[in-house]
N, C-alpha and C. Protein backbone atom coordinates (compact mmCIF):
# COMPACT_ATOMS: atom_id res chain seq x y z
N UNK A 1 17.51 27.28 27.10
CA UNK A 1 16.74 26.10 26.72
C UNK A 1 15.29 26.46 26.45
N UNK A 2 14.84 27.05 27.07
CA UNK A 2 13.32 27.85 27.42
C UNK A 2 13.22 28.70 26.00
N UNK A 3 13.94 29.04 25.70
CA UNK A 3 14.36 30.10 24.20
C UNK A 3 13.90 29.07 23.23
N UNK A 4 14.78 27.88 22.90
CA UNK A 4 14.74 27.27 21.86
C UNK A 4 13.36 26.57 21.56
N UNK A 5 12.65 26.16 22.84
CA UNK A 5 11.36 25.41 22.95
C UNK A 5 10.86 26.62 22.37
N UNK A 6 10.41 27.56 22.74
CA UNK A 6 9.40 28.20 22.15
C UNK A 6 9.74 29.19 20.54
N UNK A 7 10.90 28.95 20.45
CA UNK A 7 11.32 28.83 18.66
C UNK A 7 11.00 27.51 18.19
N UNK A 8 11.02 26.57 18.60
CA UNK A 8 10.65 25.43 17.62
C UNK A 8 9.43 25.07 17.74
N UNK A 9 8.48 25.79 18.84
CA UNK A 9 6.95 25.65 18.59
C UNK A 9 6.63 26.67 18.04
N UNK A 10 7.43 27.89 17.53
CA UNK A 10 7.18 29.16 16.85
C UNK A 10 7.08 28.43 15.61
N UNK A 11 8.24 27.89 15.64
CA UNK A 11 8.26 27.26 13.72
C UNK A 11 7.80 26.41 13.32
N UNK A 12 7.19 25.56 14.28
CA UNK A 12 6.25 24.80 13.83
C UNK A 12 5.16 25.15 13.56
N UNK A 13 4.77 26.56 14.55
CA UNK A 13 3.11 27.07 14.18
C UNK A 13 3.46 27.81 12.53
N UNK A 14 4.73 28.44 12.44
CA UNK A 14 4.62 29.07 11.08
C UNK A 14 4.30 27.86 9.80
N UNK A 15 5.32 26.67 9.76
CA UNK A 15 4.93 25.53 9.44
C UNK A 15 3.77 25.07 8.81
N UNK A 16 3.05 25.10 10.13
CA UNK A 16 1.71 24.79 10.18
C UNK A 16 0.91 25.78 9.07
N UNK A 17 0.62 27.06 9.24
CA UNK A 17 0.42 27.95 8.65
C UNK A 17 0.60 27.69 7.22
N UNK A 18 1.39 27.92 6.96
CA UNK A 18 2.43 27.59 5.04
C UNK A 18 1.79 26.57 5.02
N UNK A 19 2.12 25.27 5.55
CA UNK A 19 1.54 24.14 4.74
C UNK A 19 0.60 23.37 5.31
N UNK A 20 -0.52 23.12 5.86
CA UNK A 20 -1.18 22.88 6.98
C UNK A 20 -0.83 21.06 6.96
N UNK A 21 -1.05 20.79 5.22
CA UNK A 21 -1.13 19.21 4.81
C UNK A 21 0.27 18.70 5.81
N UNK A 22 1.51 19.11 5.37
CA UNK A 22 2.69 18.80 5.74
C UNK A 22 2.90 18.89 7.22
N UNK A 23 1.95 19.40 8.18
CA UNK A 23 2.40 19.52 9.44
C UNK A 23 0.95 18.25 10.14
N UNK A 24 0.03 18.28 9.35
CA UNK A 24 -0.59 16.95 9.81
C UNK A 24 0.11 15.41 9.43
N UNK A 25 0.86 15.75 8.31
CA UNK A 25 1.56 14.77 8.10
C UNK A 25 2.69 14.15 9.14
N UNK A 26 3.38 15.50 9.25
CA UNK A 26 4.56 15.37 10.54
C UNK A 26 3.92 15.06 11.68
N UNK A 27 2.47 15.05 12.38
CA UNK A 27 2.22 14.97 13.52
C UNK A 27 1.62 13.19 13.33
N UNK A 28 1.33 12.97 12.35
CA UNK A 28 0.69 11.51 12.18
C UNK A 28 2.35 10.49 12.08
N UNK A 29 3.44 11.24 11.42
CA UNK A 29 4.55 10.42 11.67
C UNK A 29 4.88 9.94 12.66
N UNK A 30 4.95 11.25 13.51
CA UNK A 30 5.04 11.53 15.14
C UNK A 30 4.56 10.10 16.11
N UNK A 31 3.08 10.30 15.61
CA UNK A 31 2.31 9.18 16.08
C UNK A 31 2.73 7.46 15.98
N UNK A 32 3.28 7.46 14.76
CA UNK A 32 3.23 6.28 13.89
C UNK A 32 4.37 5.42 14.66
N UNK A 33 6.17 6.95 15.15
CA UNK A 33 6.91 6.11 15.27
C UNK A 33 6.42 6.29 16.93
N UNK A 34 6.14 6.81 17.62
CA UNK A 34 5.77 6.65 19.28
C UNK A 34 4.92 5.45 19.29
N UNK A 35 4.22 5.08 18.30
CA UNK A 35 2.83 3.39 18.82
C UNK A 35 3.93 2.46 18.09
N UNK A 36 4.90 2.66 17.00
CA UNK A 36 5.26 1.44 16.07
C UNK A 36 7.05 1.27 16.13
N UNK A 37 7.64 2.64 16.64
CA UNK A 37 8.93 2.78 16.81
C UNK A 37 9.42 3.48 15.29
N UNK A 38 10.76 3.54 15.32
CA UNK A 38 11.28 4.59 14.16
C UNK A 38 11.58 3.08 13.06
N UNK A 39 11.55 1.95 13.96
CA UNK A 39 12.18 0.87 12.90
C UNK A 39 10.97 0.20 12.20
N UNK A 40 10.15 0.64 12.39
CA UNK A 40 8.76 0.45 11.81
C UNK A 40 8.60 0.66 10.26
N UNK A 41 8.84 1.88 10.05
CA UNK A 41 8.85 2.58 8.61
C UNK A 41 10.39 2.62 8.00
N UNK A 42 10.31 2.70 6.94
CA UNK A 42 11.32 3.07 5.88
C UNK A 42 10.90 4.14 4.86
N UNK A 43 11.93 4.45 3.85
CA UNK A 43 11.40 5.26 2.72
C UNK A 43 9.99 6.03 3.19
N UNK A 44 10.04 7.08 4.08
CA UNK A 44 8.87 8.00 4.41
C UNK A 44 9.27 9.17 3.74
N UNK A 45 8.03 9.58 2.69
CA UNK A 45 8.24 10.23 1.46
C UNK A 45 6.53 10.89 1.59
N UNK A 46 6.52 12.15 0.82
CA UNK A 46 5.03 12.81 1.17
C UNK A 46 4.35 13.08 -0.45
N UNK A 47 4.63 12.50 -1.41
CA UNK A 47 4.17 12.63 -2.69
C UNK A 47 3.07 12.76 -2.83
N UNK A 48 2.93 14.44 -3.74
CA UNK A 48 1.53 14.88 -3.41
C UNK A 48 0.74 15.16 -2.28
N UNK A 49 1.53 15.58 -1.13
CA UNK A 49 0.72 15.62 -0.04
C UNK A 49 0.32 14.24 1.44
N UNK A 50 0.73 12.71 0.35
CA UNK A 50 0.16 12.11 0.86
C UNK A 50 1.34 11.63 1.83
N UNK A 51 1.11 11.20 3.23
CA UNK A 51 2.06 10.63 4.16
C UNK A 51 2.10 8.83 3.56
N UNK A 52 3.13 8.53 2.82
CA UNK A 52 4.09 7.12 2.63
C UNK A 52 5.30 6.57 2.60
N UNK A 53 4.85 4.85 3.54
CA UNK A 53 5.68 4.59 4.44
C UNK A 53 6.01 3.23 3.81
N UNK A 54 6.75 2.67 3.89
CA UNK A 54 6.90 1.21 3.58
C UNK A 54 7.20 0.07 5.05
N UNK A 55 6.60 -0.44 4.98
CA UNK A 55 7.43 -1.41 6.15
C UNK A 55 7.25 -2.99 5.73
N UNK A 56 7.54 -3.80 6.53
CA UNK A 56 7.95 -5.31 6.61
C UNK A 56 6.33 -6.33 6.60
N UNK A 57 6.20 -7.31 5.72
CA UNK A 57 4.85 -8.30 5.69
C UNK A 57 4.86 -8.69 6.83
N UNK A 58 6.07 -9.03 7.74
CA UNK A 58 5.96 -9.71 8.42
C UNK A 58 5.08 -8.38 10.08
N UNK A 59 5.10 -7.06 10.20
CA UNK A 59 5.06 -6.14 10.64
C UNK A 59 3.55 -5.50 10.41
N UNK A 60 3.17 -5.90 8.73
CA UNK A 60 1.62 -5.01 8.22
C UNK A 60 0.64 -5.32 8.91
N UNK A 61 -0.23 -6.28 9.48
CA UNK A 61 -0.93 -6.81 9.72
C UNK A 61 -1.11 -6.32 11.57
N UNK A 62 -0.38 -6.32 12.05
CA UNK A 62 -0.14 -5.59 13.78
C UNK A 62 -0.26 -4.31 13.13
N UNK A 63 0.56 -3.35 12.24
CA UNK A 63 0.41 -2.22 12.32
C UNK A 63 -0.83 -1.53 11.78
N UNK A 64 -1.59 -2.46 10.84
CA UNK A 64 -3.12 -1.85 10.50
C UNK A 64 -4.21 -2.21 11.26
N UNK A 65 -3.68 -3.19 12.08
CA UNK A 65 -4.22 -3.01 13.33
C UNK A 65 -4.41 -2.39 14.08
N UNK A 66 -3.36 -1.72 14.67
CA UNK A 66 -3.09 -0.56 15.17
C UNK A 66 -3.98 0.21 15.40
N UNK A 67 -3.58 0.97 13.65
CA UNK A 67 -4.23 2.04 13.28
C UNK A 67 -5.41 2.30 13.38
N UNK A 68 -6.10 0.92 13.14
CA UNK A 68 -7.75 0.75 12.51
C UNK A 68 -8.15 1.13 13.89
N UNK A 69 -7.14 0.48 15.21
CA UNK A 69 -8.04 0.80 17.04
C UNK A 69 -7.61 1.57 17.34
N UNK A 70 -6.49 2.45 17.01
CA UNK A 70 -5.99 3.65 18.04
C UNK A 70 -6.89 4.56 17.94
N UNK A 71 -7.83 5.09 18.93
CA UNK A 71 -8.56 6.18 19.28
C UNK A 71 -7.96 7.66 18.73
N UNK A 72 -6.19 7.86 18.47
CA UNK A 72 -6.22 9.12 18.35
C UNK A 72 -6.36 9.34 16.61
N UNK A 73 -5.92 7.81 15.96
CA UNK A 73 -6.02 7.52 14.36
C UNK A 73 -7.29 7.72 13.72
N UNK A 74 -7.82 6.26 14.18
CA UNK A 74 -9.06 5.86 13.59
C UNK A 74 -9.04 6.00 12.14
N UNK A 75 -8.18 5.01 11.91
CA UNK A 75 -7.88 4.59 10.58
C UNK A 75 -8.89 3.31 10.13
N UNK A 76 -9.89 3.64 9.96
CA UNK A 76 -11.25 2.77 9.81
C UNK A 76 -11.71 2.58 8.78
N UNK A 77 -10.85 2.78 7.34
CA UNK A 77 -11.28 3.14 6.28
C UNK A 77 -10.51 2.35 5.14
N UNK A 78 -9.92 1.07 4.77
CA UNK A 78 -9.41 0.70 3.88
C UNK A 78 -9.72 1.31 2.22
N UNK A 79 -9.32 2.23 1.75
CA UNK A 79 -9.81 2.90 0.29
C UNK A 79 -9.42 1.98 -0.72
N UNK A 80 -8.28 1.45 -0.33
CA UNK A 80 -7.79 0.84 -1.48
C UNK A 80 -6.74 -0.19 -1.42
N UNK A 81 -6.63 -1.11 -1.68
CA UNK A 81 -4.95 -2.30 -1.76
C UNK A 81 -4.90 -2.30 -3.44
N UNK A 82 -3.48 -2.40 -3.68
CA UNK A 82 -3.49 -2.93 -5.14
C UNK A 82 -1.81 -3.51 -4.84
N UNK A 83 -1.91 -4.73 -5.92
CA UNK A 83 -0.26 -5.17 -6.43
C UNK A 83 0.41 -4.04 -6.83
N UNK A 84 1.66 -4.68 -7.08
CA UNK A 84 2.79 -4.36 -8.14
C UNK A 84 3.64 -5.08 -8.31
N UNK A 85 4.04 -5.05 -9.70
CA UNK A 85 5.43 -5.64 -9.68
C UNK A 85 6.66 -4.93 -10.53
N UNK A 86 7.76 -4.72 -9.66
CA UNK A 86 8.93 -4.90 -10.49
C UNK A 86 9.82 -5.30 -10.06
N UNK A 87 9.83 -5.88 -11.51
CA UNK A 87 10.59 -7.03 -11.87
C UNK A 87 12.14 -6.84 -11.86
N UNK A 88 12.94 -5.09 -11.96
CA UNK A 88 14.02 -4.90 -11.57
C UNK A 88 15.21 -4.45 -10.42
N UNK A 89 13.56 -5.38 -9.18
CA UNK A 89 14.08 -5.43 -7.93
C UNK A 89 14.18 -6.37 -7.38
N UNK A 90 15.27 -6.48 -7.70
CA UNK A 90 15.67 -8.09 -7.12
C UNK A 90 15.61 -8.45 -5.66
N UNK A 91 14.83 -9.77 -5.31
CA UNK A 91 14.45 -10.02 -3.72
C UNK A 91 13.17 -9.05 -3.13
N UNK A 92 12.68 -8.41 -4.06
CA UNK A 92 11.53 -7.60 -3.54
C UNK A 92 10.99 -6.85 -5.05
N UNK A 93 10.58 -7.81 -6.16
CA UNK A 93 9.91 -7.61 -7.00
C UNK A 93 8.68 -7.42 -7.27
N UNK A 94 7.66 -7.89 -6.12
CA UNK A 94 6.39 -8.00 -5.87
C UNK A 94 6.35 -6.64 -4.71
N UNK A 95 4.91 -6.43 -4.72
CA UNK A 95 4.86 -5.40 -3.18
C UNK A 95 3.11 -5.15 -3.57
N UNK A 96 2.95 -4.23 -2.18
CA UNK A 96 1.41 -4.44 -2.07
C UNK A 96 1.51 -2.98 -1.50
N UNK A 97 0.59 -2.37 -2.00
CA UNK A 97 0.20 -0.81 -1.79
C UNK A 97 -1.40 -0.75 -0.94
N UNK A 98 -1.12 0.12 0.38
CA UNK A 98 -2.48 0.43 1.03
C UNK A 98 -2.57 1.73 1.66
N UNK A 99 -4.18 2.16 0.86
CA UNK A 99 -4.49 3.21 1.20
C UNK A 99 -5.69 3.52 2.43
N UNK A 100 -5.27 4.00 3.57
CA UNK A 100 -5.86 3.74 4.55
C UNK A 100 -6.70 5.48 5.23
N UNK A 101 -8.24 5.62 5.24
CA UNK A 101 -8.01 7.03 5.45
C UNK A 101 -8.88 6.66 7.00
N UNK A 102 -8.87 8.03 7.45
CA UNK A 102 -9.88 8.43 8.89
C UNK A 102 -10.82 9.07 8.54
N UNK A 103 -11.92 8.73 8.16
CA UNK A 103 -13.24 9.65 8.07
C UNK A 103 -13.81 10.53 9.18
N UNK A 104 -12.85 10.13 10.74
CA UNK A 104 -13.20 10.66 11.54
C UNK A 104 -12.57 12.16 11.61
N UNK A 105 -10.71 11.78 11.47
CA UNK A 105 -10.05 12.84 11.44
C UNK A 105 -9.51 13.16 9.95
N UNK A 106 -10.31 12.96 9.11
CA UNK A 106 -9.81 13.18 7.98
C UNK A 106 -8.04 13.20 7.35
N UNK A 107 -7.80 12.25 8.12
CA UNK A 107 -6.23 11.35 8.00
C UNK A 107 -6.02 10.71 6.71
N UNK A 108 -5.19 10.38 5.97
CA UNK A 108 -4.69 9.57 4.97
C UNK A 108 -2.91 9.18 5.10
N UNK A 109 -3.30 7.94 4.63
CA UNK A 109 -2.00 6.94 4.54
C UNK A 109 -1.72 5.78 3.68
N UNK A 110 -0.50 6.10 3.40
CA UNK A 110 -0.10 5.00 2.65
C UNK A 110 0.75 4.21 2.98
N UNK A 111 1.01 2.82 3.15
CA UNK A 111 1.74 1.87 3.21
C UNK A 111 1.99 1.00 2.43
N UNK A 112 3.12 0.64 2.41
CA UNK A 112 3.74 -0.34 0.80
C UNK A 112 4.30 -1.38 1.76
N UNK A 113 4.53 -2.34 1.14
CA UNK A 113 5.48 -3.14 1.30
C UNK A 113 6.08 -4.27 -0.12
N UNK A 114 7.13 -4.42 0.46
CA UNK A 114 7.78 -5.35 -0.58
C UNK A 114 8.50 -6.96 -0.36
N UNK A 115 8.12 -7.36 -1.45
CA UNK A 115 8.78 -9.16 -1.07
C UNK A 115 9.14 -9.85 -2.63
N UNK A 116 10.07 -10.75 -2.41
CA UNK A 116 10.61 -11.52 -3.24
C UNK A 116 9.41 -12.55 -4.03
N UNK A 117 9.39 -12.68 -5.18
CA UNK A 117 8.57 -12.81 -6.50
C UNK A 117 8.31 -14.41 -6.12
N UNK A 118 9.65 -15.09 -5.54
CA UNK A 118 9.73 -16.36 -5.08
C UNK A 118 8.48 -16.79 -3.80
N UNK A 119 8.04 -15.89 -3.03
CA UNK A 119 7.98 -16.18 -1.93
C UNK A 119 6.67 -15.18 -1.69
N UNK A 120 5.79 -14.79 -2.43
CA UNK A 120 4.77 -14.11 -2.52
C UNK A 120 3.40 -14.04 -1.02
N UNK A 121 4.07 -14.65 -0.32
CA UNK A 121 2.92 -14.50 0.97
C UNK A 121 2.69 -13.59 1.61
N UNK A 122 1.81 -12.79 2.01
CA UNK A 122 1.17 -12.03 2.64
C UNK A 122 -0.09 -12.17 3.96
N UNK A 123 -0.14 -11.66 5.24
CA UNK A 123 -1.30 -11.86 5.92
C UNK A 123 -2.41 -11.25 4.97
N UNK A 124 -3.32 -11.46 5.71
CA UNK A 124 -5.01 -11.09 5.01
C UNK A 124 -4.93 -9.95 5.80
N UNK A 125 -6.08 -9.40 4.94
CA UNK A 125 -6.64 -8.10 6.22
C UNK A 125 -8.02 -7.88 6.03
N UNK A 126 -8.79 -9.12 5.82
CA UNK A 126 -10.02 -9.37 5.73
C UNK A 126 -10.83 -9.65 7.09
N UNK A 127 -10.17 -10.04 7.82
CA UNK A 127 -10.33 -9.59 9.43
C UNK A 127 -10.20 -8.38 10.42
N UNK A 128 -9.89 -7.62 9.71
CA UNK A 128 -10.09 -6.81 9.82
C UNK A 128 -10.78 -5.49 8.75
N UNK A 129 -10.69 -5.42 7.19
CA UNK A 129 -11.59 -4.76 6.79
C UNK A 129 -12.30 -5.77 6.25
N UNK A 130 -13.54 -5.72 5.49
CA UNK A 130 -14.19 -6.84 4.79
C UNK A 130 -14.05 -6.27 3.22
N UNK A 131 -13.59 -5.15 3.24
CA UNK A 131 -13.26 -4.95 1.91
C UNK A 131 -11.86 -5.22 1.48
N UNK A 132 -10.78 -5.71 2.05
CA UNK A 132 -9.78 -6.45 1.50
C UNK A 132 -10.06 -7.56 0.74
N UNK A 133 -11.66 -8.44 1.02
CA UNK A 133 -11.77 -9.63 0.41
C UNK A 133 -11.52 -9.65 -0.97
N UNK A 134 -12.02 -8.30 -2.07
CA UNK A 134 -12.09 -8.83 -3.33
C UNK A 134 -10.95 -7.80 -3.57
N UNK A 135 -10.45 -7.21 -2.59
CA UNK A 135 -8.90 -6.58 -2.84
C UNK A 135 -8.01 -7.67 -3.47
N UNK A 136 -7.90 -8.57 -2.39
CA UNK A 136 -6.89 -9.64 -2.00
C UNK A 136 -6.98 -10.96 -3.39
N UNK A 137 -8.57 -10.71 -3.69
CA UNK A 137 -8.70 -11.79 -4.59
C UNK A 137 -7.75 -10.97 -5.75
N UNK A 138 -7.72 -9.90 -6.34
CA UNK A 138 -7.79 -9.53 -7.41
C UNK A 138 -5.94 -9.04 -7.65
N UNK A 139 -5.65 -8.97 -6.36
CA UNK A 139 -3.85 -8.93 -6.32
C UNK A 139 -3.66 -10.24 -6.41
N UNK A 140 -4.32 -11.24 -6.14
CA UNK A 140 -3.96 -12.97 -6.43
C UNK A 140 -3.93 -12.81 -8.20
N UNK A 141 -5.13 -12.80 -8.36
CA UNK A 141 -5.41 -13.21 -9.78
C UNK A 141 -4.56 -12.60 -10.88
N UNK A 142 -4.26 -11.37 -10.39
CA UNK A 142 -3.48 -10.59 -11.44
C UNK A 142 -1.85 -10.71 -11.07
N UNK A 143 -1.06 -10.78 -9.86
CA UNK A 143 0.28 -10.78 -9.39
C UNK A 143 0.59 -12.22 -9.03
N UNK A 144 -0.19 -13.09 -8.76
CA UNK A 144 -0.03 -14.17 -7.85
C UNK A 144 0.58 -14.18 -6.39
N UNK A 145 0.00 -13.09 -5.97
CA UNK A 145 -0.08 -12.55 -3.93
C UNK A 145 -0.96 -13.77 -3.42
N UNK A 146 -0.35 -14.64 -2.50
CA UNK A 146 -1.21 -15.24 -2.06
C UNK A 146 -1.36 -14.75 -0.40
N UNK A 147 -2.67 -14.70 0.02
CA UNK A 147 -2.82 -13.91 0.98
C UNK A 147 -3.19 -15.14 2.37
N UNK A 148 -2.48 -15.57 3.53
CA UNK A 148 -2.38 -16.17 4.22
C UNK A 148 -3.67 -16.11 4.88
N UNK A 149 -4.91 -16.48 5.34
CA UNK A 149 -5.67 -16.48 5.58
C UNK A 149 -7.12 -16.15 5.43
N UNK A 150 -7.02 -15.89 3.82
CA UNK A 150 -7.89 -15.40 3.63
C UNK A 150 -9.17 -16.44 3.76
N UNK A 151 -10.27 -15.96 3.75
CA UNK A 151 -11.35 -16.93 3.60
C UNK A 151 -12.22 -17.43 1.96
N UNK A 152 -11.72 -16.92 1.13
CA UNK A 152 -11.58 -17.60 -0.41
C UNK A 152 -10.62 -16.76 -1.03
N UNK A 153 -9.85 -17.44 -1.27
CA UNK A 153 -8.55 -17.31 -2.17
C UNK A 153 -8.88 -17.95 -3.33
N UNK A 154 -9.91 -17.04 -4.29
CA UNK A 154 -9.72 -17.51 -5.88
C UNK A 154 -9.73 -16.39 -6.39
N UNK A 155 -9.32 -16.94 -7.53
CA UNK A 155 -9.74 -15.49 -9.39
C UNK A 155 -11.03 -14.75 -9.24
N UNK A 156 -10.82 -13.63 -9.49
CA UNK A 156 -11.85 -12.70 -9.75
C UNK A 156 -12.36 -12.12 -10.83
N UNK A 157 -11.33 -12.18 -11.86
CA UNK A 157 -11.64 -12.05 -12.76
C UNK A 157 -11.41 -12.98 -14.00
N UNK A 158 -9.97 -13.41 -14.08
CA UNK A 158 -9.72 -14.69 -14.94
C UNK A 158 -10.17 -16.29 -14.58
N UNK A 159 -10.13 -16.87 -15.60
CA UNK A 159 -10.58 -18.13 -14.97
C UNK A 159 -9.67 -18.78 -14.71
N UNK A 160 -10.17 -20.03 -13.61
CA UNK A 160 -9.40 -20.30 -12.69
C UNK A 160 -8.09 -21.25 -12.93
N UNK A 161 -8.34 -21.90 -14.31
CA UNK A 161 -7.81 -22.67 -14.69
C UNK A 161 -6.14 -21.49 -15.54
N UNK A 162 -6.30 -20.56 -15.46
CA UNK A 162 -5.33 -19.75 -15.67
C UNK A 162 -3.96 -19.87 -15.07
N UNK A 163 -3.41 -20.50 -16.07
CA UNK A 163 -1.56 -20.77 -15.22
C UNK A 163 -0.54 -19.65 -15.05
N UNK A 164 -1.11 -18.67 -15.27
CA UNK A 164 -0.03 -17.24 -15.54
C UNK A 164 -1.07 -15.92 -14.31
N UNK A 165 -0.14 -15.25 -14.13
CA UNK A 165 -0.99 -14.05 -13.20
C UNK A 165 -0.82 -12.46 -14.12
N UNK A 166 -1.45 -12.13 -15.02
CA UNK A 166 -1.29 -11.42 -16.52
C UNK A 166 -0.80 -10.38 -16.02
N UNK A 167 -0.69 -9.54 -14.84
CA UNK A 167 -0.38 -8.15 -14.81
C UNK A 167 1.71 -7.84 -14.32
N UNK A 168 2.09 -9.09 -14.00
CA UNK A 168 3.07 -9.36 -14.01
C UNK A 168 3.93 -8.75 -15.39
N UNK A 169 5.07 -8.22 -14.97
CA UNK A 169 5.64 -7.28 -16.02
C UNK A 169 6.57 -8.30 -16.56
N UNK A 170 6.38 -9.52 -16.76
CA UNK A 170 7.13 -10.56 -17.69
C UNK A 170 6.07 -10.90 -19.00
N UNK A 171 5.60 -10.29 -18.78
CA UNK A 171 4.70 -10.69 -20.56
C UNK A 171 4.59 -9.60 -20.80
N UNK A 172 4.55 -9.96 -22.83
CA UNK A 172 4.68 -8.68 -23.24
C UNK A 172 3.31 -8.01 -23.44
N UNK A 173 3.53 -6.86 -24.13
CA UNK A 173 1.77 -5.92 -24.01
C UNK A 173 1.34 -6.46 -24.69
N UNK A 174 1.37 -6.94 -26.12
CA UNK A 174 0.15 -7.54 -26.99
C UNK A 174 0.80 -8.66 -26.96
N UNK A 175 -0.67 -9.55 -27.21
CA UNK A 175 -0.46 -11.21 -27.38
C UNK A 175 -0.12 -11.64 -29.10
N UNK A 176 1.43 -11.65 -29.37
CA UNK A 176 1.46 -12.25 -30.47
C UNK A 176 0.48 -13.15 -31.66
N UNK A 177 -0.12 -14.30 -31.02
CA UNK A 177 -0.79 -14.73 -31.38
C UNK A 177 -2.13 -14.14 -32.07
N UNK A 178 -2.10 -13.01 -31.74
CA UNK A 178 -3.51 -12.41 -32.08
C UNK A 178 -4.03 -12.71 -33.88
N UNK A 179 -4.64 -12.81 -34.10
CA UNK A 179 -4.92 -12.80 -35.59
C UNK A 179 -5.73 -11.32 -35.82
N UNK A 180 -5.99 -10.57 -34.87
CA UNK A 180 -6.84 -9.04 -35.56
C UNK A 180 -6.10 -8.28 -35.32
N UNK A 181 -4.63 -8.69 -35.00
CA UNK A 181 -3.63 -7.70 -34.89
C UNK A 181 -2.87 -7.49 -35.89
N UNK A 182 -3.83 -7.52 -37.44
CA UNK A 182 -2.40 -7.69 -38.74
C UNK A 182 -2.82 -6.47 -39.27
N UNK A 183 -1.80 -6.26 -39.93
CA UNK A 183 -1.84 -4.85 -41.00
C UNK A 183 -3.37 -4.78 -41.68
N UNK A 184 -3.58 -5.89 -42.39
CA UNK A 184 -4.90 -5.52 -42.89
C UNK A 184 -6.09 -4.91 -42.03
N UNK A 185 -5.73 -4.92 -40.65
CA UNK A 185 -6.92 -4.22 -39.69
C UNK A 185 -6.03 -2.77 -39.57
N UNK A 186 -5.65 -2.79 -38.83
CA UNK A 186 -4.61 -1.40 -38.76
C UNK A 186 -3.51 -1.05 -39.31
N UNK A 187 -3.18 -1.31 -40.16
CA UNK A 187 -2.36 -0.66 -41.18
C UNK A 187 -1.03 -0.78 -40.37
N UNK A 188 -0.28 -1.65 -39.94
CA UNK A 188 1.10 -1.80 -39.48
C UNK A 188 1.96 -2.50 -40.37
């Protein structure tokens, strides 16, 4: 038994060595399912280096919590939220992408989640970063994410009177209607 422990901390130090990214990754997993459990995450995938996880709306909001207070994380850093949609996933056509780093321990993470196109609600996480605010506005305006608590939920960029959320993959790329879209401008 004594043998095998110190082969699998052998191979982890070689591991380590070869890929350093991939073994901080494995030790932040480590972390993720010991504070959040293994039923926490899904689809944990390292593209490009980066550690991403998907889990449940109903789940995001406790777990970037978490992160943002756990002393060994210190995931204090919201970089980025953005929408998505597709549209050829049925019951989970919508989803929300977050990029979360540690400036302390120079950590990075990603978390996704996904939900039905019908049913677009999401917690805020403007209570916890203050830069989700014009995150949150701008996944509204463009996906129609409505974010459960936020403290202004409007358009950021379109106006408000806008009945459609444009980045939605049900409209097509150019607006028919266009009139400077005819052959006599570009030769089509």
């Amino acid at each position: 038994m004594a043998e095998n422990t110190e082969e699998s901390a052998a191979a982890q130090e070689t591991a380590a060595i070869q890929d350093p990214q991939a073994a901080k990754n494995a030790q932040l997993l480590a972390l993720l399912h010991r504070l959040f459990g293994t039923d926490a995450f899904t689809d944990v995938e390292e593209p490009y280096g980066l550690l991403t996880a998907t889990t449940t709306r109903e789940r995001l909001h406790d777990i970037i919590a978490g992160l943002q207070q756990d002393q060994e994380l210190q995931l204090n850093f919201l970089t980025t939220m953005c929408g998505i949609h597709y549209p050829e996933n049925e019951g989970q056509e919508l989803g929300m992408v977050y990029h979360l780093h540690s400036m302390v321990h120079n950590l990075r993470l990603r978390l996704k989640i996904f939900f039905p196109i019908a049913d677009p609600v999401v917690p805020t996480l403007t209570d916890l970063y203050a830069t989700a605010n014009w995150m949150e506005r701008e996944a509204y305006d463009f996906y129609g994410i409505i974010f459960t608590g936020h403290p202004n939920l409007i358009r950021i960029l379109n106006v408000e009177d806008m009945d459609y959320h444009p980045m939605r993959r049900e409209y097509a790329l150019e607006d028919g209607t266009r009139e400077d879209k005819t052959d006599l401008f570009f030769g089509r």
